[in-house]
Each structure stands twice: as C-alpha cells, then as structure tokens.
Protein backbone atom coordinates (compact mmCIF):
# COMPACT_ATOMS: atom_id res chain seq x y z
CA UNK A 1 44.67 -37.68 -11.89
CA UNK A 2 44.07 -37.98 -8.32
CA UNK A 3 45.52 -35.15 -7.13
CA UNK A 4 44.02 -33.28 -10.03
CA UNK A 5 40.36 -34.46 -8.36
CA UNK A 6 41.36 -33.78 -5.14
CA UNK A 7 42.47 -29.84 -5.89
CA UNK A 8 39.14 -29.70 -7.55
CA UNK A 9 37.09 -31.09 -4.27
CA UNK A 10 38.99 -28.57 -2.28
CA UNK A 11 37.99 -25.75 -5.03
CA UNK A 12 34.27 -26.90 -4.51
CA UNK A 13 34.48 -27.02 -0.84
CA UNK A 14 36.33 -23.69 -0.97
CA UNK A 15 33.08 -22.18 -3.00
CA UNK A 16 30.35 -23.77 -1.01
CA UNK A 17 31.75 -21.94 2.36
CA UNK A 18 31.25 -18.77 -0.23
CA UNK A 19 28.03 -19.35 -0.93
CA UNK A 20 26.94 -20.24 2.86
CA UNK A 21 23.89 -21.95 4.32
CA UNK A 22 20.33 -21.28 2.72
CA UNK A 23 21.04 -17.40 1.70
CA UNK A 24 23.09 -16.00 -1.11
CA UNK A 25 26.29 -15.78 -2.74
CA UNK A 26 28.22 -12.75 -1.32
CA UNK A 27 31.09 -12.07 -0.84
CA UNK A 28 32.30 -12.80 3.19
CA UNK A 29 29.96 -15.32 3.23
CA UNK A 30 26.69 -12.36 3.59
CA UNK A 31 23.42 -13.02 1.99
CA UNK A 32 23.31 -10.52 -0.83
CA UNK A 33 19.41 -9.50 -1.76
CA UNK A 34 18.69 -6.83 -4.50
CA UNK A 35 15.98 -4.25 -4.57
CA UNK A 36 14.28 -2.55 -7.67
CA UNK A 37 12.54 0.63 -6.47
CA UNK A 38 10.14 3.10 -8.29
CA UNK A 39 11.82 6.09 -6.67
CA UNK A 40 14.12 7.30 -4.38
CA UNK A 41 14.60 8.44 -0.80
CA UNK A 42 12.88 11.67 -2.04
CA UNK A 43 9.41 10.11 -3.07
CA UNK A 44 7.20 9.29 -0.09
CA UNK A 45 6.32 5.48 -0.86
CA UNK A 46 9.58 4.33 -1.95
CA UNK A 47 10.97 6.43 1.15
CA UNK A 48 9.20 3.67 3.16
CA UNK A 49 10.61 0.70 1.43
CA UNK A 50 14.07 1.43 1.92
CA UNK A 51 13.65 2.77 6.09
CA UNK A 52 11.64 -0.92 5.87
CA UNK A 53 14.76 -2.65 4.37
CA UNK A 54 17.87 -0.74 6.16
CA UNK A 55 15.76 -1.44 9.41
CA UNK A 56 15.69 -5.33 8.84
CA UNK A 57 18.74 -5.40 8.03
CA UNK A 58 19.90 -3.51 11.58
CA UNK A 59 17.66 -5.82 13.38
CA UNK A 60 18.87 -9.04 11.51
CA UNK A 61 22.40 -8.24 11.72
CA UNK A 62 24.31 -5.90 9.48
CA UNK A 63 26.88 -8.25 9.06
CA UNK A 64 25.26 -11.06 7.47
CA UNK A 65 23.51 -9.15 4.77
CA UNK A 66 23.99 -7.21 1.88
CA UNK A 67 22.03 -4.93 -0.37
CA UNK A 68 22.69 -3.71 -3.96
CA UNK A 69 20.12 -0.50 -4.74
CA UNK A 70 18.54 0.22 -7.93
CA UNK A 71 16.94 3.65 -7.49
CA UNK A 72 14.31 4.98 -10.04
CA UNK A 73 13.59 2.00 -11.96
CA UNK A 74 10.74 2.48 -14.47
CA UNK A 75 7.71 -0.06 -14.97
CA UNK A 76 8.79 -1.22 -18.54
CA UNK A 77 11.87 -3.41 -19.35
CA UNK A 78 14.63 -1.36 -17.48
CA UNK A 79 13.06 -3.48 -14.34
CA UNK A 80 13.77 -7.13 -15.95
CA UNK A 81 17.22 -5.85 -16.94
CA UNK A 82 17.84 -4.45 -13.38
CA UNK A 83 16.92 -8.06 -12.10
CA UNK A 84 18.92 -10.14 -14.18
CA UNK A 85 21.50 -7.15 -13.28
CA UNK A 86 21.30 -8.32 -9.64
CA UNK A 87 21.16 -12.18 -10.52
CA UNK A 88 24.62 -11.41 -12.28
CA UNK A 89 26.28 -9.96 -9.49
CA UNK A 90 25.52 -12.62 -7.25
CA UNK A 91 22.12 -11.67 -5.20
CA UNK A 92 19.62 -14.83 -4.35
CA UNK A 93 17.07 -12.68 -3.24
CA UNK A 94 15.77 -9.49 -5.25
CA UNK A 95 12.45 -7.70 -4.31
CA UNK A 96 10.90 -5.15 -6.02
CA UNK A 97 8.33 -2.04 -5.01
CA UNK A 98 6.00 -1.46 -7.59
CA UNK A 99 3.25 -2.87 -9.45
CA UNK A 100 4.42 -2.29 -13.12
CA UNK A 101 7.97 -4.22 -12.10
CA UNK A 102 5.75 -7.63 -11.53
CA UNK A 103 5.62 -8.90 -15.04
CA UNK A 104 9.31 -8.42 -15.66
CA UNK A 105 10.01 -9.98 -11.85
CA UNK A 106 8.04 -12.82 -12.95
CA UNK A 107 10.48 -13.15 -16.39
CA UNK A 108 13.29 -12.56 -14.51
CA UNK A 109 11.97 -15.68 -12.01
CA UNK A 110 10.99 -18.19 -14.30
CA UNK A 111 14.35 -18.10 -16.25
CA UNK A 112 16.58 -18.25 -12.82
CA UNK A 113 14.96 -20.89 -10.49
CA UNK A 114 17.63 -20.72 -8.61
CA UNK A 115 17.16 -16.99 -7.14
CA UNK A 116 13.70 -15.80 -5.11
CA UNK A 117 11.85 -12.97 -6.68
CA UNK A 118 9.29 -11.03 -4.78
CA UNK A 119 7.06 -8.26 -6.38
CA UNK A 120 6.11 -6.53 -3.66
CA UNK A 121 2.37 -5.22 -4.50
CA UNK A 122 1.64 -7.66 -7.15
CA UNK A 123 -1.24 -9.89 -7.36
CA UNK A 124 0.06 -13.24 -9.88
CA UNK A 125 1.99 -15.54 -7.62
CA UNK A 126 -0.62 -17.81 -6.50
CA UNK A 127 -1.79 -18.34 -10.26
CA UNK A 128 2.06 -18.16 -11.36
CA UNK A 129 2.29 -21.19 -9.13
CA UNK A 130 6.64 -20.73 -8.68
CA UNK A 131 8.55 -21.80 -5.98
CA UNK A 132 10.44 -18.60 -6.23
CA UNK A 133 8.19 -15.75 -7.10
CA UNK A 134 5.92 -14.18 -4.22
CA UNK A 135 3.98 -11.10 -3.75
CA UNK A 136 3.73 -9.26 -0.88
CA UNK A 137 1.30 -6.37 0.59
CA UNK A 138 0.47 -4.67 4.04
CA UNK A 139 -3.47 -4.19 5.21
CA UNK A 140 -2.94 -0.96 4.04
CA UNK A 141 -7.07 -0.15 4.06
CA UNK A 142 -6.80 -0.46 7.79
CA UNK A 143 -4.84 2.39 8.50
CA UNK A 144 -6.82 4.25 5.64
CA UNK A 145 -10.18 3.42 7.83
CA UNK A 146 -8.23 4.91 11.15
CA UNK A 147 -7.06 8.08 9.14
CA UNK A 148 -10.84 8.57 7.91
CA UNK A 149 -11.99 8.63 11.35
CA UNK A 150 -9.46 11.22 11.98
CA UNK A 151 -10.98 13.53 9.24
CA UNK A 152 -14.53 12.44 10.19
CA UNK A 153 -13.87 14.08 14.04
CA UNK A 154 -12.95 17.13 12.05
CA UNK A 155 -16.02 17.39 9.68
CA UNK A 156 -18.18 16.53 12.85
CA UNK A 157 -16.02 19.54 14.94
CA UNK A 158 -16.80 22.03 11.67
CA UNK A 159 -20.07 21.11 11.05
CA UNK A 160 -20.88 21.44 14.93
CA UNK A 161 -18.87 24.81 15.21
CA UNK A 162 -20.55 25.94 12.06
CA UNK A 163 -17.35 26.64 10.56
CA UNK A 164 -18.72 25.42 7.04
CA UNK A 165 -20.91 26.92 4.32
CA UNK A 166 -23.53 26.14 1.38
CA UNK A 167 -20.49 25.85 -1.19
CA UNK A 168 -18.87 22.76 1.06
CA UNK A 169 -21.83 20.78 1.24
CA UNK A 170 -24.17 18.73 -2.01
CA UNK A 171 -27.32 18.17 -1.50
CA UNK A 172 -26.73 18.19 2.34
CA UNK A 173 -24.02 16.16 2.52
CA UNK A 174 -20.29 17.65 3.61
CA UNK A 175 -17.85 17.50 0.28
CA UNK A 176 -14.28 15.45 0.47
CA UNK A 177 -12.10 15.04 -1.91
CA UNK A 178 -9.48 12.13 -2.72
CA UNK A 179 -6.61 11.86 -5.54
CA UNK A 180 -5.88 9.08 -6.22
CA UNK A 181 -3.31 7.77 -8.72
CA UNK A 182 -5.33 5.14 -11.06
CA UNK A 183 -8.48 3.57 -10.57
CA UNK A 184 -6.68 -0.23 -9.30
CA UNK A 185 -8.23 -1.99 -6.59
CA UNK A 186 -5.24 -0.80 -4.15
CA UNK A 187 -6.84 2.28 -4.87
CA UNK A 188 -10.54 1.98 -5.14
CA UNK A 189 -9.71 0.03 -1.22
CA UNK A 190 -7.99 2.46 -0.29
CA UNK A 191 -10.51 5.31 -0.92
CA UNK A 192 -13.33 3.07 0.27
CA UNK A 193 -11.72 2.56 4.00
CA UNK A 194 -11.27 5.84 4.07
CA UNK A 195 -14.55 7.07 2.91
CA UNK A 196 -15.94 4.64 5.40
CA UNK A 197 -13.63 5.63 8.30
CA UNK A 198 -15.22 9.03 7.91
CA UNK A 199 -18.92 7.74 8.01
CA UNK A 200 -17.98 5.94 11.06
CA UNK A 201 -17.60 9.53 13.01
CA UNK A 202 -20.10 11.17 10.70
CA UNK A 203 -21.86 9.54 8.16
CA UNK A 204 -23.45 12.68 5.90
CA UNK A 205 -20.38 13.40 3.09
CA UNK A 206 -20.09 12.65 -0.01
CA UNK A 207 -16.43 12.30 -1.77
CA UNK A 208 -15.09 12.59 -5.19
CA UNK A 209 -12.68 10.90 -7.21
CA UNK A 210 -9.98 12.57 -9.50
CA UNK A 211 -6.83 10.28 -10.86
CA UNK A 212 -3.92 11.66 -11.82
CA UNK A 213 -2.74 8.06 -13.75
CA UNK A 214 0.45 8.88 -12.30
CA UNK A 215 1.69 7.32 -8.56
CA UNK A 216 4.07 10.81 -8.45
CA UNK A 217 3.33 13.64 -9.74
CA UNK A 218 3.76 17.06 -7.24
CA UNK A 219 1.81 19.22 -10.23
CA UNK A 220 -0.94 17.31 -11.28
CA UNK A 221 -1.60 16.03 -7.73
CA UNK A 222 -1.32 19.66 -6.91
CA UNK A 223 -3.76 20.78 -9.30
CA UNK A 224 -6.22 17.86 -8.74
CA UNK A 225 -6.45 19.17 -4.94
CA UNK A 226 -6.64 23.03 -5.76
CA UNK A 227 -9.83 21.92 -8.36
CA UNK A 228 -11.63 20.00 -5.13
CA UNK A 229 -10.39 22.94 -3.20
CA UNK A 230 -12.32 25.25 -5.36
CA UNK A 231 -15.49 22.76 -5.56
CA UNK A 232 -15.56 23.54 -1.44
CA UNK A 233 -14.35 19.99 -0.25
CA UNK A 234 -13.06 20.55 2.95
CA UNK A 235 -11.05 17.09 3.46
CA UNK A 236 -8.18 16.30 0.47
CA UNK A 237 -7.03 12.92 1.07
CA UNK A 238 -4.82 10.90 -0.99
CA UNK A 239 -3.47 7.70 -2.98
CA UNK A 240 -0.67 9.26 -4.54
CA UNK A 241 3.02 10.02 -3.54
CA UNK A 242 4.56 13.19 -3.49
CA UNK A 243 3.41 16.45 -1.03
CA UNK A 244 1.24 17.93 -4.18
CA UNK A 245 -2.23 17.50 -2.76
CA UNK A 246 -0.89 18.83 0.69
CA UNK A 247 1.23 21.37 -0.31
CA UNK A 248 -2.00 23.13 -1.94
CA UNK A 249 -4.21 22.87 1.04
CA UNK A 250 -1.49 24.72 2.92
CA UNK A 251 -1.36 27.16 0.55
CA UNK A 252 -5.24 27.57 0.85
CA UNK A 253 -5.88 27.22 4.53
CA UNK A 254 -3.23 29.50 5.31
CA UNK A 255 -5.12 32.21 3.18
CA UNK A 256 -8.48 31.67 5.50
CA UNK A 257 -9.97 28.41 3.08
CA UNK A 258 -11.58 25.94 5.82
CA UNK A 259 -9.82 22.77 4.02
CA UNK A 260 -7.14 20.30 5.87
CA UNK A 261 -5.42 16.75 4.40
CA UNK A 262 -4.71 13.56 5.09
CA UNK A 263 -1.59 11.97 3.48
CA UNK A 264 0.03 9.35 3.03
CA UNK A 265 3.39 6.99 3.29
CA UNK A 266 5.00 9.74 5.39
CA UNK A 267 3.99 12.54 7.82
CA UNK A 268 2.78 15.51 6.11
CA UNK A 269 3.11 18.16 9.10
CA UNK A 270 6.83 19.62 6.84
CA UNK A 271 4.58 21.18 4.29
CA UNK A 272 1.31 21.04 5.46
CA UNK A 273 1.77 21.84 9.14
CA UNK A 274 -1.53 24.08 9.61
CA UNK A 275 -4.01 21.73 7.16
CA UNK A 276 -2.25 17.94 7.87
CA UNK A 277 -4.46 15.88 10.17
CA UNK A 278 -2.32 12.66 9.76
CA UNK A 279 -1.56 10.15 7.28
CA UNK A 280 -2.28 6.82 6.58
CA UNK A 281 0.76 4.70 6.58
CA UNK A 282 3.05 1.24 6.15
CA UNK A 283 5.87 0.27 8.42
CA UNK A 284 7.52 -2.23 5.68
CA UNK A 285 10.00 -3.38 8.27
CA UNK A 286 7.62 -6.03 9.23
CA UNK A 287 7.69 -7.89 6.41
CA UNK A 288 11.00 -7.44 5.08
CA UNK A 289 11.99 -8.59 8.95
CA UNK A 290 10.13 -11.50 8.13
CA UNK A 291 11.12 -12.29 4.57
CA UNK A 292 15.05 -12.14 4.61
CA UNK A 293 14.81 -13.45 7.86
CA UNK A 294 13.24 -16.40 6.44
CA UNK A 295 15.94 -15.78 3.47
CA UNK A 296 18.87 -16.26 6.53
CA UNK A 297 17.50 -19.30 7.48
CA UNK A 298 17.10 -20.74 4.03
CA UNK A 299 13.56 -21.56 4.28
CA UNK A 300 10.90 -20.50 1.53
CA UNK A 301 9.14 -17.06 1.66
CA UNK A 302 5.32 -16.80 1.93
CA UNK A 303 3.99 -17.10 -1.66
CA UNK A 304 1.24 -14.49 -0.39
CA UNK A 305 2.26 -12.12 2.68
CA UNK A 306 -0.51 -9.40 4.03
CA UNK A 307 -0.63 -8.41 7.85
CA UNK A 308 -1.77 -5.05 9.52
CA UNK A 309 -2.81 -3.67 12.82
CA UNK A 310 -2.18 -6.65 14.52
CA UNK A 311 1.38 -7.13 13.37
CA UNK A 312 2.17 -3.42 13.21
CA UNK A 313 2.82 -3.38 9.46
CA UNK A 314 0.51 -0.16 9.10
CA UNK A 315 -0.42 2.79 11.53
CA UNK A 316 -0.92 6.33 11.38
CA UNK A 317 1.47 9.08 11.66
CA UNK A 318 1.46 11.69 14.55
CA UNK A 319 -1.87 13.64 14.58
CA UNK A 320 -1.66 17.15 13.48
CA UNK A 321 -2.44 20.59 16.07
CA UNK A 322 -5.84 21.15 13.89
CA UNK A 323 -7.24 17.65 14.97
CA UNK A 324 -9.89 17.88 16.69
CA UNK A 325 -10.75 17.54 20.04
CA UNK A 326 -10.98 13.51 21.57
CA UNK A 327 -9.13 12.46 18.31
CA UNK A 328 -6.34 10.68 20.09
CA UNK A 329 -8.56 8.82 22.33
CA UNK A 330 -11.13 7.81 19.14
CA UNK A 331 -7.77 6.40 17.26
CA UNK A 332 -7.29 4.55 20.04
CA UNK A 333 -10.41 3.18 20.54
CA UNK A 334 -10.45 2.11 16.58
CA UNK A 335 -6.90 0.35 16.31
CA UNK A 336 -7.88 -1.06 19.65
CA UNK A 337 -10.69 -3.00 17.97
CA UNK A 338 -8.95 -3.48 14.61
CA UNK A 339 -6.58 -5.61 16.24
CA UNK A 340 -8.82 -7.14 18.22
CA UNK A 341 -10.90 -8.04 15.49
CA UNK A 342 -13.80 -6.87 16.46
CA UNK A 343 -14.33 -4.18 13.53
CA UNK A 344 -14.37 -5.07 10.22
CA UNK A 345 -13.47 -2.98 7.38
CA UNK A 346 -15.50 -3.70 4.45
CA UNK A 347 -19.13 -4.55 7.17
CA UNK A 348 -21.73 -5.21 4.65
CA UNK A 349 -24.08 -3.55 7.02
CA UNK A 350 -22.33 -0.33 6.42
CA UNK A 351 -22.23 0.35 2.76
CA UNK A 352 -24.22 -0.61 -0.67
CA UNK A 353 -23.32 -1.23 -4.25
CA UNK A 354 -23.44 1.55 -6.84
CA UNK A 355 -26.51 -0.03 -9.08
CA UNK A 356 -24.88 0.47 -12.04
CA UNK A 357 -21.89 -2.16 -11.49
CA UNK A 358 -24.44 -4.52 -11.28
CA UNK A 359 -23.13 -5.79 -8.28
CA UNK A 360 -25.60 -8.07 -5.92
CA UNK A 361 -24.92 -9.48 -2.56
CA UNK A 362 -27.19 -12.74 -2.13
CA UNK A 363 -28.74 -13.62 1.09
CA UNK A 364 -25.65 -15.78 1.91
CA UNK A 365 -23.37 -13.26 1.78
CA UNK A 366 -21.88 -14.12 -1.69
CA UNK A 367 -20.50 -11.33 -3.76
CA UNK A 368 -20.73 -12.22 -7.49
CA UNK A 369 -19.01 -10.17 -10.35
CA UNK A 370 -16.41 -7.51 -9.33
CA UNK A 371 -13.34 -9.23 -8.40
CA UNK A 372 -12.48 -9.56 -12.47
CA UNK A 373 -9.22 -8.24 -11.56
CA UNK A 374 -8.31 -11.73 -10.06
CA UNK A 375 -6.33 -13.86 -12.61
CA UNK A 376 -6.78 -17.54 -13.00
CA UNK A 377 -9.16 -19.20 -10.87
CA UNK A 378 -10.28 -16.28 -9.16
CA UNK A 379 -12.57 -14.37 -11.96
CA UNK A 380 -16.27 -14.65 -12.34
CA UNK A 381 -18.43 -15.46 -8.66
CA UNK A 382 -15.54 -15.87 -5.89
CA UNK A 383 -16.70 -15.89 -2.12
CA UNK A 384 -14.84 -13.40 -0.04
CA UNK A 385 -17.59 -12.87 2.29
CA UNK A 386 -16.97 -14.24 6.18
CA UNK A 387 -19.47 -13.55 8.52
CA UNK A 388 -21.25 -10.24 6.73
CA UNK A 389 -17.90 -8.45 5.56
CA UNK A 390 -15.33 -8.32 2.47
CA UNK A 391 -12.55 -10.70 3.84
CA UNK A 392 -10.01 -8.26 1.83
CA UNK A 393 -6.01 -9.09 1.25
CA UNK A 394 -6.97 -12.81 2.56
CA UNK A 395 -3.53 -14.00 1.44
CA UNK A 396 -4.12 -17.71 2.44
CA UNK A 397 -6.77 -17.98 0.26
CA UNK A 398 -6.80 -15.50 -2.54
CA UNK A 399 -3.89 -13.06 -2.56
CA UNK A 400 -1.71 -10.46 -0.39
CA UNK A 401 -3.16 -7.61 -2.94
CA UNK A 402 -6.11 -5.50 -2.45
CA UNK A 403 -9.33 -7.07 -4.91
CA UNK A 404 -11.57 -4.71 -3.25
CA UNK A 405 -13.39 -2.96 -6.58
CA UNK A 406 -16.27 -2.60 -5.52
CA UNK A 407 -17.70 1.03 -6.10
CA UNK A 408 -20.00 1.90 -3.20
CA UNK A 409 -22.84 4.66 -3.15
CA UNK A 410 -21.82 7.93 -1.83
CA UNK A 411 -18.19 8.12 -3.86
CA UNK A 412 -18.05 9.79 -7.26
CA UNK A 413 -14.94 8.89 -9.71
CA UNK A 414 -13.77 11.26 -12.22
CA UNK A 415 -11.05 9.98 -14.66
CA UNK A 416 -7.97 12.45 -15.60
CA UNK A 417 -9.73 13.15 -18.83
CA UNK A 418 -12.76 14.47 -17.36
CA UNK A 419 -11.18 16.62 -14.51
C-alpha cells in the first residue's frame, strides 16, 4: 500500500511541474492561452488582434507561451463551443475579439472556474461579478478625435482654396459622411470623437450616419460610401472593417470627385493612396502585454482594462500625401495634450444634446437618461461627468466599453433600411 501511495505522490508531483506556476497547462511546462477571433489576418480589426497577440508573445518570451487560433468564429454558439474547445485542450487563458462572442465567453466562464475568460469589447464583467471573466477595450475615441482633426485641416484647406461647391455643403455647413457598422455606443463614440475632432479645426460641417449592421462587409460598406459620395460629402470616415468605404473614394477622387477617407484598424494608403488621410487606430499589444503577462505571473487580470494615448494602446497611422499643409505639427500638438490631459474628449462646452433624446445636463454636470445600455446598477441617472466632460471608458468605475450614446446636434443617423 505504501509504495502504491508513494508512486501516486510522485505521479502528482510529476503533473504539477506540467502544469507550472500561476499559468496554464501546456505541454513543456508553457502557458497555453486560446483566442476566438471574428476574422482573419485578411479583415482589418481582427488583423490587429493577432499583430497585438504574436507581439506579446515576442516580447514576453516565445518560449513560455503558447497559442491555439480559432479563425472566423461567428457571434452565435460556434464561439461557446470554440471555448470549451480550448478549455479541452488544455488552455487557462482564452480571450476573445468580438462583441457577439461575450455571452457565450461568459457560459463558457461560469461553468469552468478554473480557466480566465476575457471578452475583449464586452461590457458585463463588472455586473457578472466572476473572478475569471473580464472585458477589455482601448480609448479608441481618442485616436478617432486625432483622425478628425486630420480631416478637419483638410475641409479648412478646401474650403480656403475654394476647392468645394454648393452640392458639398447643407445649409452652409461642409457635408461628411461616416459608415458605421450598427448604431452601439462603440460606435455612436466613435463617430462623435470624430465629428468633434473635425469641429476642433473647423467647426461648420454637418455629418451623416449610414449602418451597414454588418462589422465587414467590402459591398455594402462600398455602396454606403459611393451614396454619401453622390450626396457631395467630401470626408468618408468609418466604423467598419474591410477597405469598402475607401476603396470607393479612390475610385471617385481618381476620376476628379473632391472626396478623401479616413479609415480605420489599419493604414488605408494600399487602396486608397490618393483619397486616405489616415486612420484611426489600436495597438492591442498593450494590453495583451499586460494581460498574459499578468497570466505568467499568476496574478488576476483587470476585471475592466481601458488605456489610450497615454499608454500607447491607440494612435494614428502614417498621414497620407493629400493631408494638408501643418497636419503633422496639429497631430502633434493634439496627442501632445491628450496625454497630458489637458483636452478632453467628450468637453461639455463643445457639443449639445439632440432635443429629441430628451437628454438634459443639470447645472452640476449630471447626465441623466442615455447610458440605458449599462446593465445592472448602471441604468437610469449614472454620473459620468468630472469636471464639465463625459468621463468615457472609466473602467475603475463603470466599464472598459464605450457608454457614450449620446446623439449630439450636428450628426444625422440613417439606419440600413432607410439608406
């Protein structure tokens, strides 16, 4: 009998050095993490998670980590059975890129405790209230304020030049347009930072709306630009992921149309190298970095994660030959004082309310009724006001996920089924 419990102890001992210190069972003794993607290399956004990921991994040490890929996973029940697909073969850590993968994350979590599940993008892990489920999200408006200023040097440079005529303006205001994929806060932030970027440089525009309820779609993206193209917008921006929207302001500007883009995730000068400005974008290094680092060392992962400027999670990409002049040294001047802290966003003092969302900002600076999107204890009147601005993506205190829905004067939405 005792040797019998003594070959046992040494089979224990035997897996424990398997399993290593505070990470995940691999085999070698490397921490094994798992990652559920919407796309793949070929789509802009998930293009970004996995540079983010293989980087972290080079700069954490290639050979103390390993990753299992699962490429093109839909947002319905193919993502819970990809995570429990990872769980089986052993990894501790699984994250996953896309909103629609969170509810099926969260399954996946609360029936293995033992393995850390972060939904990258998703808003529920504060009101979940697991020890291994977290979201995760970069200050993605900031970089969508620094590319509006780009595109507001170049409405101020055609307006100036007189480059522009009666069909690109409404009711004296210069026409932009912006497709965005559906109308979630992510988006509606999004939009609004950029919109407000532009006002920044020059403040009389107007922009439209169109979704596409679809994050990828090259010919519906396509089309929504070529219909704000034909309104006279000169300025297509986007929330969206593939080189549609760009691809058609090529097409035009090349044929004499005064019209240029800004993109996003990835630099748009391939396909759009006479219309791209710039686009807004994420370096997801920085908090995969942080996160399996923290997974190495075996302690617990933020439950809410959001950082920007200041931690070089977002940026711009390299500013296009049709920028205007003094663009460089304005985009400096901006990210300078984003990371300073000095400029704020979401400045009360620059924007009001659409009327009809009933929204009211009270003397104190208390926002009341449009952060419904909030779960738990965070619908109905929540203060995110500090100091006379939106405090948005405040992770310590509400969540790592844009709740920005406010709809501001000046921007016009149009849902698919009206475009």
């Amino acid at each position: 009998m005792k040797k019998i419990f003594a070959l046992l102890l040494v089979l224990c001992m035997a897996t424990a050095l398997l399993v290593g210190c505070g990470g995940g069972d691999t085999d070698g003794g490397k921490l094994k993490i798992g990652a559920i993607l919407i796309g793949d290399e070929n789509e802009g956004y998930t293009f970004a998670h996995i540079k983010g990921i293989k980087d972290a991994v080079k700069a954490l040490g290639e050979d103390k980590i390993e990753v299992i890929w699962k490429y093109t996973v839909g947002e319905d029940e193919k993502a819970y059975n990809a995570a429990i697909d990872l769980v089986e073969q052993g990894c501790t850590y699984i994250f996953s890129n896309s909103y629609g993968h969170q509810s099926h994350m969260l399954k996946a979590a609360q029936e293995n405790p033992e393995v850390n599940f972060v939904a990258v993008t998703g808003d529920t892990a504060k009101t979940a209230n697991l020890d291994n489920f977290s979201n995760a999200f970069n200050d993605t408006y900031e970089s969508r304020y620094v590319s509006g200023v780009v595109a507001g040097m170049k409405i101020k440079e055609l307006v100036e030049g007189n480059k522009l005529t009666d069909k690109n303006y409404r009711d004296g205001k210069v026409k932009i347009g912006y497709v965005g994929a559906f109308p979630y806060a992510e988006v509606v932030s999004g939009y609004t930072a950029f919109y407000l970027g532009i006002k920044s440089v020059y403040a009389d525009v107007v922009m439209d709306v169109s979704y596409t309820n679809s994050w990828f779609s090259i010919p519906d993206e396509g089309a929504a630009a070529e219909a704000f193209i034909a309104d006279g917008c000169v300025i297509i921006s986007q929330h969206a992921d593939s080189t549609g929207a760009p691809s058609a302001v090529q097409a035009k500007n090349k044929e004499g149309t005064v019209v240029y883009c800004v993109g996003y995730n990835i630099d748009m000068l391939a396909v759009a190298p006479d219309a791209a400005l710039t686009s807004a974008t994420n370096d997801w290094s920085v908090y995969y970095t942080y996160a399996i680092g923290q997974a190495l060392k075996g302690e617990k992962i933020a439950t809410n994660w959001a950082k920007g400027y200041s931690d070089g999670a977002v940026g711009i990409t390299a500013l296009g030959t049709a920028c205007a002049a003094g663009t460089a040294e304005k985009v400096a001047e901006v990210e300078a004082a984003l990371k300073n802290g000095t400029l704020k966003v979401f400045d009360l003092n620059t924007f009001t309310a659409q009327a009809a969302d009933g929204v009211k900002v009270d003397a104190n600076g208390k926002v009341t009724e449009y952060l419904a999107d909030i779960d738990g204890d965070f619908t109905g009147e929540t203060n995110v006001v500090k100091d006379g601005y939106i405090d948005e993506s405040n992770a310590d205190e509400f969540r790592s996920a844009p709740y920005f829905a406010l709809r501001i004067d000046g921007i016009v939405e149009h849902m698919k089924s009206e475009s």
